[in-house]
N, C-alpha and C. Protein backbone atom coordinates (compact mmCIF):
# COMPACT_ATOMS: atom_id res chain seq x y z
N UNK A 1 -15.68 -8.15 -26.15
CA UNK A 1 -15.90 -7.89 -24.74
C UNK A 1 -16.80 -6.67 -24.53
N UNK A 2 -16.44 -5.63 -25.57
CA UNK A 2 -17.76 -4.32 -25.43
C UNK A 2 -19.00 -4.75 -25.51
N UNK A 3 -19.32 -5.93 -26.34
CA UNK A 3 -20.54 -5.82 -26.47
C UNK A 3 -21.21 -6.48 -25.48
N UNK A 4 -20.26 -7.14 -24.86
CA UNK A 4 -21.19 -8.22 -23.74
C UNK A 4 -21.50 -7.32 -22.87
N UNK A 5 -20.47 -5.99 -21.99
CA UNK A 5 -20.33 -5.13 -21.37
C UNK A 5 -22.01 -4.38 -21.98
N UNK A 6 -22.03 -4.18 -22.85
CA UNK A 6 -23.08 -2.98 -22.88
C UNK A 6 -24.33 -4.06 -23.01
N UNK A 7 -24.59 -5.66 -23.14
CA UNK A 7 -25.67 -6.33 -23.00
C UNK A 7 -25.92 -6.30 -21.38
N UNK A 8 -24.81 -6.32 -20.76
CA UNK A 8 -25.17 -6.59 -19.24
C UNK A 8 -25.99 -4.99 -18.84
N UNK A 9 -25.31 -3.72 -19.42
CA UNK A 9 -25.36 -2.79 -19.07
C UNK A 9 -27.15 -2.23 -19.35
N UNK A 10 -27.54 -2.78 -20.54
CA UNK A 10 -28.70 -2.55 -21.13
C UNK A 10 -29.56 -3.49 -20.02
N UNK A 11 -29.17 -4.54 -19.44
CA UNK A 11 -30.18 -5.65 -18.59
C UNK A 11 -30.01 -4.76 -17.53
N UNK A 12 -28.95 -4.04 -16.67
CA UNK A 12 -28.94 -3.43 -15.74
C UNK A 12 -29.95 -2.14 -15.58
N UNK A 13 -29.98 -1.99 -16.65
CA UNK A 13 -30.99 -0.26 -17.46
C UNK A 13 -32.62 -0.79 -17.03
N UNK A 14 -32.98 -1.93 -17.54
CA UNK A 14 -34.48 -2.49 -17.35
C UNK A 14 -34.12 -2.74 -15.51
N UNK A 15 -33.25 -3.32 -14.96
CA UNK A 15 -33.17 -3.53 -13.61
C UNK A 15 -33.65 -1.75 -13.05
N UNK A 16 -32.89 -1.30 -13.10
CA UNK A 16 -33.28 0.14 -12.18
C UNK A 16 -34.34 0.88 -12.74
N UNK A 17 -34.77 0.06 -14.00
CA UNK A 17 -36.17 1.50 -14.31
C UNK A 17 -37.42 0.54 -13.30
N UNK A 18 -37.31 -0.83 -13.30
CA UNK A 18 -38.52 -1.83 -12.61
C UNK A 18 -38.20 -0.81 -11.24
N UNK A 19 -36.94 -0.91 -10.82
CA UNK A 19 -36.67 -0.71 -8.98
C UNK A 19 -37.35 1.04 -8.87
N UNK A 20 -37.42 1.73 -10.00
CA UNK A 20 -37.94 3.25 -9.81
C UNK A 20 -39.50 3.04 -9.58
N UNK A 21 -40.12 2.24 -10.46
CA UNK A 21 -41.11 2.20 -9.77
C UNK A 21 -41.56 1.24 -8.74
N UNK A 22 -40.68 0.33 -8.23
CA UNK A 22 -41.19 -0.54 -7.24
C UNK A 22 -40.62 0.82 -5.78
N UNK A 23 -40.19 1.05 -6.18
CA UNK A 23 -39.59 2.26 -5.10
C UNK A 23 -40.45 3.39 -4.62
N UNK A 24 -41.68 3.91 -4.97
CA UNK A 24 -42.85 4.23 -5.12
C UNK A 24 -42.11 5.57 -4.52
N UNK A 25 -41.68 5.95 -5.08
CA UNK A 25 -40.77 7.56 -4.93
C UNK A 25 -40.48 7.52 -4.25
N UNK A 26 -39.17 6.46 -3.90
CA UNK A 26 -38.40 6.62 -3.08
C UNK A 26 -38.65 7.00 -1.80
N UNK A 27 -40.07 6.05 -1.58
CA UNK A 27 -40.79 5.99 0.12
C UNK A 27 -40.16 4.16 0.45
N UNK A 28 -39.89 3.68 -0.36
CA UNK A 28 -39.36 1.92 0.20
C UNK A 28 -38.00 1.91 0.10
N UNK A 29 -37.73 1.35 1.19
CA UNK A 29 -36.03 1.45 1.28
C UNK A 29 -35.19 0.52 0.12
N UNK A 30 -35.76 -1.01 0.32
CA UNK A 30 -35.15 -1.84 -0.17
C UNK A 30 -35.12 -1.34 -1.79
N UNK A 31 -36.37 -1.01 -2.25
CA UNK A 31 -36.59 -0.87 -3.60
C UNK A 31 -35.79 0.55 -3.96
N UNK A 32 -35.98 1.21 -3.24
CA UNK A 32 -34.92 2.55 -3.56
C UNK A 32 -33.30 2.21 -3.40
N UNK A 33 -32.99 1.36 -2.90
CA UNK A 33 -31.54 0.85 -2.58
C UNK A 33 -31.11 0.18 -3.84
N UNK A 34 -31.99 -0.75 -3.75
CA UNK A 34 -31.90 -1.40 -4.74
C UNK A 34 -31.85 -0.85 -6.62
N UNK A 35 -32.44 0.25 -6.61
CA UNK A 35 -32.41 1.24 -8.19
C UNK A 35 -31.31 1.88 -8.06
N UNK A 36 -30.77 2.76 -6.83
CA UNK A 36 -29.63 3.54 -6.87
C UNK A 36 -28.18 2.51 -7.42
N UNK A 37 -28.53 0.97 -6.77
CA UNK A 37 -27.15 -0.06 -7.18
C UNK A 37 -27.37 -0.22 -8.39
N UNK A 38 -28.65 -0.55 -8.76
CA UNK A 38 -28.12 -1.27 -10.63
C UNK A 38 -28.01 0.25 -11.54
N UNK A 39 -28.60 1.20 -11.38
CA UNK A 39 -28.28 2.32 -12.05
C UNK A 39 -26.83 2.88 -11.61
N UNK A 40 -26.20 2.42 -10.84
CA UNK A 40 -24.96 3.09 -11.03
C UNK A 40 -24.27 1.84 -11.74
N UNK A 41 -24.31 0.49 -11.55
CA UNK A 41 -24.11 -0.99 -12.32
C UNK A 41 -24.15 -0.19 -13.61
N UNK A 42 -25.36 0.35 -14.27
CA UNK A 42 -25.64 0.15 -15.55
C UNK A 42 -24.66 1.17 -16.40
N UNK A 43 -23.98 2.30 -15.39
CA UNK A 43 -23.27 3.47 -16.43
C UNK A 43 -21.90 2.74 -16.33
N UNK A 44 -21.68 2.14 -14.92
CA UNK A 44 -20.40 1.97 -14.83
C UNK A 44 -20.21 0.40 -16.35
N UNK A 45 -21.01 -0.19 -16.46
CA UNK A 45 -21.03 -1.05 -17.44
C UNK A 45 -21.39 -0.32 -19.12
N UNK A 46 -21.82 0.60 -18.77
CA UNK A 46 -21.65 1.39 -20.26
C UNK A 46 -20.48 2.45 -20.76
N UNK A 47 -20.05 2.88 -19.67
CA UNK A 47 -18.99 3.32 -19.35
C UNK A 47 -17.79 2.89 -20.48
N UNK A 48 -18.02 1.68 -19.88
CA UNK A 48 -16.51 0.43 -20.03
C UNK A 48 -16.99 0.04 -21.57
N UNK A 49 -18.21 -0.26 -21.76
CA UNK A 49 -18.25 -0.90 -23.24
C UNK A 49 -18.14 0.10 -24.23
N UNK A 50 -18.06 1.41 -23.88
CA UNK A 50 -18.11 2.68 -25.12
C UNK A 50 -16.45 2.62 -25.23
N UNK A 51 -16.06 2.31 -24.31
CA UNK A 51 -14.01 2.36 -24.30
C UNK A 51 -13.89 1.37 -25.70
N UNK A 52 -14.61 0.66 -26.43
CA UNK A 52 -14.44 -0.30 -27.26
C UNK A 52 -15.65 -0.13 -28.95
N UNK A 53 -16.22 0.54 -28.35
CA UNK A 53 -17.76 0.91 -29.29
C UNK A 53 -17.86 2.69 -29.17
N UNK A 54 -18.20 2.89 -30.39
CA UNK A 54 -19.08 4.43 -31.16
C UNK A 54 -20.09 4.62 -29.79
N UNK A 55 -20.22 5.69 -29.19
CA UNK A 55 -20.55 6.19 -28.47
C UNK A 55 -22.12 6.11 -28.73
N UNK A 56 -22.13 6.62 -30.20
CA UNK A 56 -23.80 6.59 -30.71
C UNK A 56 -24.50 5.05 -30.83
N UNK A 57 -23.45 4.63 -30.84
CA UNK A 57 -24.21 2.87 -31.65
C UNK A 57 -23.68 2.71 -29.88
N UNK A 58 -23.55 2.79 -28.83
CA UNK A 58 -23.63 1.79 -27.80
C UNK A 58 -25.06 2.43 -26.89
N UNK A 59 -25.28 3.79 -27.12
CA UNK A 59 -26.04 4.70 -26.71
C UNK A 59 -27.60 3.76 -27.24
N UNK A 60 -27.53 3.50 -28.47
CA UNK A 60 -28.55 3.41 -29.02
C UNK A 60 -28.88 1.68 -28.83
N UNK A 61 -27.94 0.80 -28.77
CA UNK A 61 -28.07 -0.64 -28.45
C UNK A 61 -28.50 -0.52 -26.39
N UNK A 62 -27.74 0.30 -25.78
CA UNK A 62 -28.21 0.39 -24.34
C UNK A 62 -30.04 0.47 -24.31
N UNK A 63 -30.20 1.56 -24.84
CA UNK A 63 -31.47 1.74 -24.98
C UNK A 63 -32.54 0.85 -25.33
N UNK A 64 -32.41 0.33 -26.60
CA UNK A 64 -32.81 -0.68 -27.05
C UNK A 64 -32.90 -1.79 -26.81
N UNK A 65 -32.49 -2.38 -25.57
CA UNK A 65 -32.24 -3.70 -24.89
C UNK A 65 -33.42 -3.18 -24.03
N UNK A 66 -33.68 -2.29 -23.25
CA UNK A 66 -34.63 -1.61 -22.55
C UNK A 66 -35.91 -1.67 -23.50
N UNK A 67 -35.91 -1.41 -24.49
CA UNK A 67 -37.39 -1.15 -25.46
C UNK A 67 -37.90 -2.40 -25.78
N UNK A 68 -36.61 -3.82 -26.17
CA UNK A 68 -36.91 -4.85 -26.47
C UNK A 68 -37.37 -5.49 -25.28
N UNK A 69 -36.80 -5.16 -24.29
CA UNK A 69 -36.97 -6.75 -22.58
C UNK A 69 -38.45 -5.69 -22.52
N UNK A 70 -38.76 -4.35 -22.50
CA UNK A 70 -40.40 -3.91 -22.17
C UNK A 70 -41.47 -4.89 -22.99
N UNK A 71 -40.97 -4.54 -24.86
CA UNK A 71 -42.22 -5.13 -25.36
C UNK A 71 -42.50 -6.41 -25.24
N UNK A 72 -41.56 -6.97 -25.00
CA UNK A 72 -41.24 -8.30 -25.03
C UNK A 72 -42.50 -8.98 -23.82
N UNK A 73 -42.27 -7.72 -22.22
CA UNK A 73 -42.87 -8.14 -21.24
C UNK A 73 -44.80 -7.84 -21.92
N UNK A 74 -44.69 -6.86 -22.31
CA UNK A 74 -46.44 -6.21 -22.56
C UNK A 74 -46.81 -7.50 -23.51
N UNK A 75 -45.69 -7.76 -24.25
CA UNK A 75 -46.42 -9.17 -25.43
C UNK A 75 -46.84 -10.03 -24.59
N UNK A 76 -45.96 -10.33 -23.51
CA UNK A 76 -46.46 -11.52 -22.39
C UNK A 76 -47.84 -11.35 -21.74
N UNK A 77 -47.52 -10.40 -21.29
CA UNK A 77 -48.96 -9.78 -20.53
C UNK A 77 -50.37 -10.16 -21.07
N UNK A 78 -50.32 -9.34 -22.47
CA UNK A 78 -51.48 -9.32 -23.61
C UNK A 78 -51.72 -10.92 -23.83
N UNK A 79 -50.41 -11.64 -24.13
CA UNK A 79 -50.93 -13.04 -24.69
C UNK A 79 -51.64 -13.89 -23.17
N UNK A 80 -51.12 -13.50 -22.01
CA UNK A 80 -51.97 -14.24 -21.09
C UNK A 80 -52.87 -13.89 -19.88
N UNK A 81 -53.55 -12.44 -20.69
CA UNK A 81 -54.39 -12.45 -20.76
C UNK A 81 -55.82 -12.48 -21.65
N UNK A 82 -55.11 -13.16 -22.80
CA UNK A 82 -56.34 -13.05 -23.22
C UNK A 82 -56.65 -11.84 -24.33
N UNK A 83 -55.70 -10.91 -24.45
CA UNK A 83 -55.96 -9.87 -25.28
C UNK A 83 -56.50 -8.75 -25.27
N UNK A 84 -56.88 -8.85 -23.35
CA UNK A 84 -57.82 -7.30 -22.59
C UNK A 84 -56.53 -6.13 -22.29
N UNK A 85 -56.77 -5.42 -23.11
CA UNK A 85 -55.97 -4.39 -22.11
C UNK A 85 -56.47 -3.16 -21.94
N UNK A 86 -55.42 -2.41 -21.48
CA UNK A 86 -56.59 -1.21 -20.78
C UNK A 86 -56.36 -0.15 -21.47
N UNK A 87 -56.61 0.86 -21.59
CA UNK A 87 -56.97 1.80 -21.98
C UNK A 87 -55.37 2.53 -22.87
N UNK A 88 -54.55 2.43 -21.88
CA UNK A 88 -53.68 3.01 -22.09
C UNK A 88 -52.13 1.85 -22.62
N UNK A 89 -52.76 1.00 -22.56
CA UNK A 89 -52.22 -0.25 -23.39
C UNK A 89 -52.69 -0.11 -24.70
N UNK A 90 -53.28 0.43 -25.20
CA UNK A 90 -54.08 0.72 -26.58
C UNK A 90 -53.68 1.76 -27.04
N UNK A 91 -53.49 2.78 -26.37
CA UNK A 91 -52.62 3.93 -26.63
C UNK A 91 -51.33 3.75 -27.03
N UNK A 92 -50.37 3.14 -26.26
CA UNK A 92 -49.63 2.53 -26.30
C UNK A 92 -48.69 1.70 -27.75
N UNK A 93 -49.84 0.97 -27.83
CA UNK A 93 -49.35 0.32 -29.42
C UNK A 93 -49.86 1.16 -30.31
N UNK A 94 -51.06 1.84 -30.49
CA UNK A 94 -51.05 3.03 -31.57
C UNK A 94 -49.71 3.76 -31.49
N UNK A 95 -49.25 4.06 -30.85
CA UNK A 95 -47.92 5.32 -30.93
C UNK A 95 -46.41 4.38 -31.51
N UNK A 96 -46.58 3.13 -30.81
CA UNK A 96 -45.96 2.32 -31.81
C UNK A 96 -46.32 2.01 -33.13
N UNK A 97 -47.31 1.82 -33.20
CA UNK A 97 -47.59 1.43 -34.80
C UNK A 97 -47.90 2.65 -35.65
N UNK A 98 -47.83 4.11 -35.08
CA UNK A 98 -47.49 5.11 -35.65
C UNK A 98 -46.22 5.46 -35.99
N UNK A 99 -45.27 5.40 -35.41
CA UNK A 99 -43.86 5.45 -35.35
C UNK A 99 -43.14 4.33 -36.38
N UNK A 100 -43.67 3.05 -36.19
CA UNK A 100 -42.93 2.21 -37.14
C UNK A 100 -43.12 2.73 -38.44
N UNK A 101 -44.71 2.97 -38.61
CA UNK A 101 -45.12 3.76 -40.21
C UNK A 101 -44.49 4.93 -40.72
N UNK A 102 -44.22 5.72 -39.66
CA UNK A 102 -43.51 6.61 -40.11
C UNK A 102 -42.27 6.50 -40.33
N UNK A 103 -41.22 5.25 -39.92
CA UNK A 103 -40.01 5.25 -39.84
C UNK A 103 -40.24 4.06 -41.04
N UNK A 104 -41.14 3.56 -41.48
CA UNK A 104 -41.19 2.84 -42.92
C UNK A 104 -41.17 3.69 -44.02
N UNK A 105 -42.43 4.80 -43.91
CA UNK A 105 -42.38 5.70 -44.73
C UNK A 105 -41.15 6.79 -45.20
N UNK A 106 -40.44 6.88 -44.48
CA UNK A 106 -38.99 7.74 -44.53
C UNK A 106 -38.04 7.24 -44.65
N UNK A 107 -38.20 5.95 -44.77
CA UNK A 107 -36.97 5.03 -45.07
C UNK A 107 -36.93 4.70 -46.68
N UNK A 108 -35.48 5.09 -47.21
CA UNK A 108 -35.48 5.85 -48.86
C UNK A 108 -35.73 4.17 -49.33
């Protein structure tokens, strides 16, 4: 049951980071209404799944549901368009593909 709790909680996490920026600092009502509900959704659902799970390993799966539903979206993006991206989409995967190397390289 924790883990389903902290999958919903991690989908709730990508819900209120989209509504922060559709909320355009908290000048749009609906979109600002709307981030304040799933971000309080998302602790009160992490909350409950750490009552059952390591604090560090639910910390780090919350997160990570967030890193996976992002790349997941930019893979979409890239594949339909065609493979243009901008500037800072390029940046982007360098710092990833710096990071994986380094977390290859340090791995005994």
């Amino acid at each position: 049951m924790s883990w389903s709790l902290l999958v919903v909680a991690g989908l709730f996490e990508v819900c209120w980071a989209v509504g922060l920026k559709m909320s355009d600092g908290f000048s749009k009502l609906a979109p600002t209404a709307f981030t304040i509900v799933t971000f309080i959704l998302s602790f009160i659902f992490l909350f409950e799944a750490i009552k059952g799970l390591p604090i560090g390993t639910a910390y780090a799966v919350w997160t990570g549901i967030g890193a996976v539903v992002v790349s997941g979206t930019v893979a979409a993006v890239l594949l339909t368009r065609g493979g243009e991206t901008p500037a800072c989409g390029g940046g982007g995967r360098g710092c990833i593909d710096v990071t994986i190397s380094a977390l290859r390289w340090r791995t005994p």
